[in-house]
N, C-alpha and C. Protein backbone atom coordinates (compact mmCIF):
# COMPACT_ATOMS: atom_id res chain seq x y z
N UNK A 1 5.08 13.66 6.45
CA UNK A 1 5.73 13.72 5.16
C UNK A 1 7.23 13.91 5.37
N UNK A 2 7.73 14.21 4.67
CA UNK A 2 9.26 14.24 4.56
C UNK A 2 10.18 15.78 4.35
N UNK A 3 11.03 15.92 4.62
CA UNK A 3 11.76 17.08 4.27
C UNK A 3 12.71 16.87 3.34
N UNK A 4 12.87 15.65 2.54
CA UNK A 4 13.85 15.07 1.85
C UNK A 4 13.64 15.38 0.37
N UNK A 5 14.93 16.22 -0.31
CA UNK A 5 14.86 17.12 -1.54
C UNK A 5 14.68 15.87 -2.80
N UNK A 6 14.06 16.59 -3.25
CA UNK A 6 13.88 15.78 -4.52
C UNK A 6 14.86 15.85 -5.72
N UNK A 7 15.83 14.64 -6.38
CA UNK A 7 16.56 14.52 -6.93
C UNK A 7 16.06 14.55 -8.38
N UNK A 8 16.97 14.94 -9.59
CA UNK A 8 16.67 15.67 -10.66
C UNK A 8 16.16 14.57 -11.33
N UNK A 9 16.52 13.50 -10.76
CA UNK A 9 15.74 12.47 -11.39
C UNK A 9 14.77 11.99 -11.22
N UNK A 10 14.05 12.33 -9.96
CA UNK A 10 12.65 12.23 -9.45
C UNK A 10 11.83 13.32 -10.46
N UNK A 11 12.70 14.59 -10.78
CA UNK A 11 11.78 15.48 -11.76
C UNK A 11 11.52 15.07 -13.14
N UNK A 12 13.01 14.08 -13.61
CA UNK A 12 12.42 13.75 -14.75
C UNK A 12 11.27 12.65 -14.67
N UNK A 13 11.54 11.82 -13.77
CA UNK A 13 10.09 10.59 -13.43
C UNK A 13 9.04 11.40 -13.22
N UNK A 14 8.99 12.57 -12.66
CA UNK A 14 7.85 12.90 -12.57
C UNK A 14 6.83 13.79 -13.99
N UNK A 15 7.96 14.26 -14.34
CA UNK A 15 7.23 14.74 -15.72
C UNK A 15 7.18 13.98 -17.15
N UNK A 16 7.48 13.28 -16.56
CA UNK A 16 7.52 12.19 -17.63
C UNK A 16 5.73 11.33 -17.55
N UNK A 17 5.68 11.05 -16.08
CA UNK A 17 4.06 10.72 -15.98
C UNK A 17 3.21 11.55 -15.93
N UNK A 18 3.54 12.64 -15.41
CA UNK A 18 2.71 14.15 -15.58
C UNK A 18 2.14 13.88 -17.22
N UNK A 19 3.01 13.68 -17.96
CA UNK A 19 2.86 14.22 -19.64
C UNK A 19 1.73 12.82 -20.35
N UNK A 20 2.29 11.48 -19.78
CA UNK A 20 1.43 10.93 -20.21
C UNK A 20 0.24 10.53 -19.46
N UNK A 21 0.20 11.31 -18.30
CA UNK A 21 -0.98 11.07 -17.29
C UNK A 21 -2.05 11.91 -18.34
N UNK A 22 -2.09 13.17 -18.57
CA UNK A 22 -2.39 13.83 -19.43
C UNK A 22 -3.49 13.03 -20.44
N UNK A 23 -2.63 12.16 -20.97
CA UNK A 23 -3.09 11.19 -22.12
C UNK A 23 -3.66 9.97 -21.78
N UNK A 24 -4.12 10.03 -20.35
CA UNK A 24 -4.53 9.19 -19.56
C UNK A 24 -4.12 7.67 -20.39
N UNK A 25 -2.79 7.95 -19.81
CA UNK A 25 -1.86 6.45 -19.92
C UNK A 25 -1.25 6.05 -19.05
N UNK A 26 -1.06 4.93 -18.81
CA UNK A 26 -0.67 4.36 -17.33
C UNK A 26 0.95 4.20 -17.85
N UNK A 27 1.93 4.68 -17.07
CA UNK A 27 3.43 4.37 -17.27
C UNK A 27 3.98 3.29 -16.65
N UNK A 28 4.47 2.16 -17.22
CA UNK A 28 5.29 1.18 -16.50
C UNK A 28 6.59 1.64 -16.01
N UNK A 29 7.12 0.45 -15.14
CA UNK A 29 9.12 0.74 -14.57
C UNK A 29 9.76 0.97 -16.09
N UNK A 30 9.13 -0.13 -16.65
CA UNK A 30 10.32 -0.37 -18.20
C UNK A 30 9.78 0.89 -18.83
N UNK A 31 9.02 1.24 -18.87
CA UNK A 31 9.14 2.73 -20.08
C UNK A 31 9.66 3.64 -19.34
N UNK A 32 9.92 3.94 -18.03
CA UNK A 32 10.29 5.03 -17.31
C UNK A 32 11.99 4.86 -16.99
N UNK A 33 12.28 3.36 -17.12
CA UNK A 33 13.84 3.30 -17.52
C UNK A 33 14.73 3.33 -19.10
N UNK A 34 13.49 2.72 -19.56
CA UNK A 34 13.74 3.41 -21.00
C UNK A 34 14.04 4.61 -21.41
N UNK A 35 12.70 5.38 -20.82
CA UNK A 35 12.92 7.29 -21.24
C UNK A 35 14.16 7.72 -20.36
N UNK A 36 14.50 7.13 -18.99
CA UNK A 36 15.52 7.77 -18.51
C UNK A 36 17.08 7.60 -19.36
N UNK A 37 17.16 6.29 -19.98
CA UNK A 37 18.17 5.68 -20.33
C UNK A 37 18.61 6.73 -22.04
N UNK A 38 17.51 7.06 -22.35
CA UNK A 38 17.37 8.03 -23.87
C UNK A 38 18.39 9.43 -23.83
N UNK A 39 18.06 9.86 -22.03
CA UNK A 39 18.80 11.08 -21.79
C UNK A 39 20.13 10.34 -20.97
N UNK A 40 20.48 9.19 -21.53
CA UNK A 40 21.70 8.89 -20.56
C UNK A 40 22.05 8.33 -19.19
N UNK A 41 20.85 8.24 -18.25
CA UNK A 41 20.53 8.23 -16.52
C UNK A 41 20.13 6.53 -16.70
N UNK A 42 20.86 5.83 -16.52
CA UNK A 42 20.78 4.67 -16.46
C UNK A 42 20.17 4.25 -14.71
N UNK A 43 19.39 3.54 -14.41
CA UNK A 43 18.56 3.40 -13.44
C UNK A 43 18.15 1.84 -13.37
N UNK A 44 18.05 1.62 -12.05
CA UNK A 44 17.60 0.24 -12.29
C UNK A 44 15.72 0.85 -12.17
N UNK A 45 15.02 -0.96 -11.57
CA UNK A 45 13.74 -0.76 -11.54
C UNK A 45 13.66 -0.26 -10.00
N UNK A 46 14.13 -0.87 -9.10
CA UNK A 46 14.74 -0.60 -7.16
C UNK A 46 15.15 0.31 -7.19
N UNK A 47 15.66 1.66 -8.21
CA UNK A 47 15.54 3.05 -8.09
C UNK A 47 14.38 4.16 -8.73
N UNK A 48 13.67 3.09 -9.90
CA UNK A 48 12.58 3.69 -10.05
C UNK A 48 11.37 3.77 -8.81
N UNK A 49 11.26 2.71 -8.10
CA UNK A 49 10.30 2.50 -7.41
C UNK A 49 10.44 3.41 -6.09
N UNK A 50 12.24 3.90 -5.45
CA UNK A 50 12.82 4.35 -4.75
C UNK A 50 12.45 6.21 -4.85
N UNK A 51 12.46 6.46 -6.42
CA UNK A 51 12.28 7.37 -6.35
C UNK A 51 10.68 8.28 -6.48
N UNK A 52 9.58 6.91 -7.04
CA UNK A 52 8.11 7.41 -6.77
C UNK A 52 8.05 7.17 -5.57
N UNK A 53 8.66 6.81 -4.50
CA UNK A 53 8.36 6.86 -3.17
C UNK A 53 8.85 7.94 -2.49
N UNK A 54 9.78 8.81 -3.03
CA UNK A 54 9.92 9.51 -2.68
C UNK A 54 9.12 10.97 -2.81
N UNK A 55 8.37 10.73 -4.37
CA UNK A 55 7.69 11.72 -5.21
C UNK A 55 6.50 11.73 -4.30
N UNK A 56 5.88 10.73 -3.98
CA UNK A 56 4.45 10.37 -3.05
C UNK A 56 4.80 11.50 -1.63
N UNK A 57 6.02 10.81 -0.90
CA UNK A 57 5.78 11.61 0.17
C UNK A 57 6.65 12.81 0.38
N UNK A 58 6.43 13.26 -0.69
CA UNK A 58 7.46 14.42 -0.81
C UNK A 58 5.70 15.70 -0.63
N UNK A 59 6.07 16.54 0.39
CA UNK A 59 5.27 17.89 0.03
C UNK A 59 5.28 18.91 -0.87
N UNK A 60 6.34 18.57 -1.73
CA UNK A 60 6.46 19.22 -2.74
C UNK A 60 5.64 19.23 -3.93
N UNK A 61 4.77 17.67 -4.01
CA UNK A 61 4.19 17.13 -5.13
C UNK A 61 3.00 17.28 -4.64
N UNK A 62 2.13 17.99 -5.48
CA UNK A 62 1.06 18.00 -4.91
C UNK A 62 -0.41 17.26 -5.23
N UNK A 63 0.25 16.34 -6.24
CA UNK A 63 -0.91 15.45 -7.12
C UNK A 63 -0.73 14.16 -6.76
N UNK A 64 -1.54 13.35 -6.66
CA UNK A 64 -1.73 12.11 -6.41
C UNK A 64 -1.35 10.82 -7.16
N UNK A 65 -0.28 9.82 -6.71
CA UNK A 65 0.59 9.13 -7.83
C UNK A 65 0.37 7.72 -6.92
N UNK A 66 -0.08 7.26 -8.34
CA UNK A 66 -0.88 5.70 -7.80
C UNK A 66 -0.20 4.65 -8.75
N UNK A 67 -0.24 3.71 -8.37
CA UNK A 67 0.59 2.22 -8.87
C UNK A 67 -0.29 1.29 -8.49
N UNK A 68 0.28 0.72 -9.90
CA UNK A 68 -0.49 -1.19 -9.77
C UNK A 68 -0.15 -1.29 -10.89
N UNK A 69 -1.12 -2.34 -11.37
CA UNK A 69 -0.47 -3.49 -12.29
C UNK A 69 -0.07 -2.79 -13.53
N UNK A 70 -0.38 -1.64 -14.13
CA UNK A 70 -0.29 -1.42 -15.42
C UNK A 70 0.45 -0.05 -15.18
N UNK A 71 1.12 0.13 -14.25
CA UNK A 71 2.46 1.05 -13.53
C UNK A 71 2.02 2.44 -12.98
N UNK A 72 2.29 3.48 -13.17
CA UNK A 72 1.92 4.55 -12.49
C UNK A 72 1.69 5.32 -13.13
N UNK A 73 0.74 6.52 -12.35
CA UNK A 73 -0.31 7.45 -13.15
C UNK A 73 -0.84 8.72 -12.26
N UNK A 74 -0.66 9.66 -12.58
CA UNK A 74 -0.99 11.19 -12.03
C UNK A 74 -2.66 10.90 -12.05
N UNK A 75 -3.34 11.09 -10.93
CA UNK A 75 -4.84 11.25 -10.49
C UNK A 75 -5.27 12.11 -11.60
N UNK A 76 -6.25 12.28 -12.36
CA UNK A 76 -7.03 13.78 -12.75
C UNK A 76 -8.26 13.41 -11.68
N UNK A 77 -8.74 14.83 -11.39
CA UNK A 77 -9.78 15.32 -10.46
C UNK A 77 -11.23 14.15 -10.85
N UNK A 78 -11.65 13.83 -11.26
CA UNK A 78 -12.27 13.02 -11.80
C UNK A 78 -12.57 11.62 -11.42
N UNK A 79 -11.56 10.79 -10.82
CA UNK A 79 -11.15 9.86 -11.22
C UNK A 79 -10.75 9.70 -9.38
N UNK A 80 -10.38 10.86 -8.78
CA UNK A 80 -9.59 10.62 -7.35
C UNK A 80 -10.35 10.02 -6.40
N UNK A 81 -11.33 10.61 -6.50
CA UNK A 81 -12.29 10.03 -5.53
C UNK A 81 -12.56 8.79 -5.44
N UNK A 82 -13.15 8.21 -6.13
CA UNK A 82 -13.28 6.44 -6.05
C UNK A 82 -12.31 5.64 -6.35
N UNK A 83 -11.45 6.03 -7.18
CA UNK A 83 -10.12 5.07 -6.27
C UNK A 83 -9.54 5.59 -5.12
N UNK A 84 -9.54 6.43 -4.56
CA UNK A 84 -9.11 6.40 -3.22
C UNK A 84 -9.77 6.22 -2.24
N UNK A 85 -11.24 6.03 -2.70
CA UNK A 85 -12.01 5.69 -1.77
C UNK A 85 -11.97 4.25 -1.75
N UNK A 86 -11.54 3.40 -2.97
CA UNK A 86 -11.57 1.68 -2.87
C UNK A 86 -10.09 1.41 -2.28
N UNK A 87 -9.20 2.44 -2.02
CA UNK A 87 -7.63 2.20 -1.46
C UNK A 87 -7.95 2.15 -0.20
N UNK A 88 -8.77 3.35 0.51
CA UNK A 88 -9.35 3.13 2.04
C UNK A 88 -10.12 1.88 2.55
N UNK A 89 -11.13 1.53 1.68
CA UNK A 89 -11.66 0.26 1.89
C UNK A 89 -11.11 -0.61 2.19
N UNK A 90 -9.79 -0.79 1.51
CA UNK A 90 -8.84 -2.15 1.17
C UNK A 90 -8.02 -1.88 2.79
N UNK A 91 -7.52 -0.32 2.89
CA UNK A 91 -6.85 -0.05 4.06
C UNK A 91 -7.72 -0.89 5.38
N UNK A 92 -9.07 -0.13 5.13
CA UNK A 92 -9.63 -0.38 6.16
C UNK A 92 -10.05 -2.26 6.81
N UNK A 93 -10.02 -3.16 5.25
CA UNK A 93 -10.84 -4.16 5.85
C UNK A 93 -9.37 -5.01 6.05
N UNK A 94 -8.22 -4.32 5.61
CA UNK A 94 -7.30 -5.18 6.20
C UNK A 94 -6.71 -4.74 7.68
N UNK A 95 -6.83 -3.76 8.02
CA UNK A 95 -7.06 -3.37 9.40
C UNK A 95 -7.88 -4.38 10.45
N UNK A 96 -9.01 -4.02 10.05
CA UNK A 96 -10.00 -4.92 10.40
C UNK A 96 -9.37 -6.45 11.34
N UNK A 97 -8.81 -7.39 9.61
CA UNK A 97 -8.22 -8.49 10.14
C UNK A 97 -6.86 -8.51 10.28
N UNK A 98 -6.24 -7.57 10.85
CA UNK A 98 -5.33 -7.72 11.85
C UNK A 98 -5.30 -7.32 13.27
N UNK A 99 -6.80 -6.69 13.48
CA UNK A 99 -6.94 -6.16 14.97
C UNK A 99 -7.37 -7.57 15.71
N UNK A 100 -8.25 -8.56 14.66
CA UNK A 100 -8.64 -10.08 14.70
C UNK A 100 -7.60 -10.57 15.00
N UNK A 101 -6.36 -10.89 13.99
CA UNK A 101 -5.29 -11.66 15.02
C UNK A 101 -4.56 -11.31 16.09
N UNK A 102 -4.53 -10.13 16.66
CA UNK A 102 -4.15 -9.43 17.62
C UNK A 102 -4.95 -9.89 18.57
N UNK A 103 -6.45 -9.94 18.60
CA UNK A 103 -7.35 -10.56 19.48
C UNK A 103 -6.72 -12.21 19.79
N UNK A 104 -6.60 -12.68 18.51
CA UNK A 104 -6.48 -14.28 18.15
C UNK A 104 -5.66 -14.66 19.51
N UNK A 105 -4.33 -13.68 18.93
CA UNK A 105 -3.19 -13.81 19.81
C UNK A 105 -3.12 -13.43 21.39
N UNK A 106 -4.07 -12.57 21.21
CA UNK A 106 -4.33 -12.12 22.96
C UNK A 106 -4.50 -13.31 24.24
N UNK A 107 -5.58 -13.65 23.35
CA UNK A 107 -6.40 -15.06 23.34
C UNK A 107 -5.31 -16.04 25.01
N UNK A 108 -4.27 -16.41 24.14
CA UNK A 108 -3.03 -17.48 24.48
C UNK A 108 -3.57 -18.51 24.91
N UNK A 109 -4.21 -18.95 23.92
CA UNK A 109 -4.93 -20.82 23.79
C UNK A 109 -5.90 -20.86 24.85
N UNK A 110 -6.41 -19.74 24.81
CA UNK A 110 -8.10 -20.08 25.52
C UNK A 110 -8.84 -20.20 23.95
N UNK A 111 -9.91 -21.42 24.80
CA UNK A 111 -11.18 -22.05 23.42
C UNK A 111 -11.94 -21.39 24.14
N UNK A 112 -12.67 -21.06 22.69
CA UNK A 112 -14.23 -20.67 23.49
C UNK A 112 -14.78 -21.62 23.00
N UNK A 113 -16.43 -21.85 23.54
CA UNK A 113 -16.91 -22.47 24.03
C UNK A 113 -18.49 -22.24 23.72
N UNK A 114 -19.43 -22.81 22.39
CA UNK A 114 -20.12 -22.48 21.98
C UNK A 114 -21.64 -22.37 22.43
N UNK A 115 -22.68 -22.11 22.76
CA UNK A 115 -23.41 -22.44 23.67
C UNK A 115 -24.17 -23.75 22.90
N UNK A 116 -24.87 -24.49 23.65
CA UNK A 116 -25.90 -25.65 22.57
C UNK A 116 -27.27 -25.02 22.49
N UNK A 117 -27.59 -24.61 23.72
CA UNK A 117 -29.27 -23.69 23.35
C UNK A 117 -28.96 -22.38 23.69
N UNK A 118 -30.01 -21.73 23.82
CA UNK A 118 -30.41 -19.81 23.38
C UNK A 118 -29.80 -19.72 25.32
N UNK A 119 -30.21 -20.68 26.30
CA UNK A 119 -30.04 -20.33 27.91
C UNK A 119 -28.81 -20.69 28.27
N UNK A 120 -27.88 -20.92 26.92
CA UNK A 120 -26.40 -20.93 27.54
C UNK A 120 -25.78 -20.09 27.02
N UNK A 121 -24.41 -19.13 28.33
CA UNK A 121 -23.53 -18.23 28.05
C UNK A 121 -22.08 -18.84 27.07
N UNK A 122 -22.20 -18.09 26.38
CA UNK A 122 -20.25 -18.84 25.55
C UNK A 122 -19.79 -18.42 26.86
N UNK A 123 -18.53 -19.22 26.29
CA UNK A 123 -17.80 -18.99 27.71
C UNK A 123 -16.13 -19.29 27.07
N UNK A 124 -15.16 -19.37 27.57
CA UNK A 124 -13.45 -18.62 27.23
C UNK A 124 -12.97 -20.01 28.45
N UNK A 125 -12.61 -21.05 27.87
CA UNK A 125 -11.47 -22.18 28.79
C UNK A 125 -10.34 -21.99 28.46
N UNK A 126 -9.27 -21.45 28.85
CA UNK A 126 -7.92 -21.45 28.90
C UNK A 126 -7.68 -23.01 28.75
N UNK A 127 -6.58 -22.96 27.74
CA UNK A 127 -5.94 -24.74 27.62
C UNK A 127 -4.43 -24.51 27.94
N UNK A 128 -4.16 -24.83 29.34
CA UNK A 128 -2.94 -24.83 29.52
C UNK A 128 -1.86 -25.85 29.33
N UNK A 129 -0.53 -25.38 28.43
CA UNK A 129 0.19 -26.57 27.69
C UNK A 129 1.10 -26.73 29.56
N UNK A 130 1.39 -27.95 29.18
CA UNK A 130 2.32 -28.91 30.18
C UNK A 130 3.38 -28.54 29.69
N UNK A 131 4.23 -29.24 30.36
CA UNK A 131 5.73 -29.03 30.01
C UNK A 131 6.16 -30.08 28.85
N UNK A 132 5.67 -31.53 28.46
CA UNK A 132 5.64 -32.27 27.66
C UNK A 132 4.99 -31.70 26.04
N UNK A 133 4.06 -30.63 26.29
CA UNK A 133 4.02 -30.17 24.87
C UNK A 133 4.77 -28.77 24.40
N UNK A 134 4.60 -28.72 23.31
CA UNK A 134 5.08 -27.26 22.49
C UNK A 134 4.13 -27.03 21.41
């Protein structure tokens, strides 16, 4: 996590979704530059997003602040578990296929080699390029 202080404007973003998390309402960028703009704090959207990133990994915050399409929203207890359990999933199966192209790439243009019956081994032929290809 971070040691990096949280700016007064991260407190108003944050209680601002605190209040309508409450009301289990999802807050967009535009209403959260809106409400900032009401008290004067003109903000773009690249500082809204700047500063829930900071709210996330800040240890100071101790509630769970999630984004997507319909903008951001304070966890209630209820609710944490299975979406963060479908955020791990997503973590996990894209993990998955990138340990695959890492293999892919390991590879360096060896084919494998499929067997035709049950008494043949696959097998790994390296295809080595010439100097005439790329």
């Amino acid at each position: 996590m971070t040691n990096e202080k949280l700016q007064p404007t991260d407190w108003r973003i944050y209680n601002y979704i605190k209040a309508r998390s409450l009301a289990e309402i999802y807050t967009p960028q535009n209403e959260i530059v809106r409400f900032l703009s009401l008290d004067n704090v003109f903000i773009g959207k690249r500082e809204v997003r700047k500063s829930i990133h900071r709210l996330k990994s800040s240890d100071r915050i101790q509630k769970v602040i999630i984004s997507g399409k319909q903008g951001y929203k304070i966890l209630s207890d209820k609710e944490e578990i299975a979406i963060l359990d479908r955020r791990r999933i997503a973590i996990l199966s894209s993990l998955n296929l990138y340990y695959k192209d890492i293999d892919r790439l390991n590879k360096n243009g060896q084919i494998r080699f499929t067997p035709i019956n049950s008494r043949e081994r696959a097998f790994f032929e390296s295809v080595l390029k010439t100097g005439g290809e790329e």
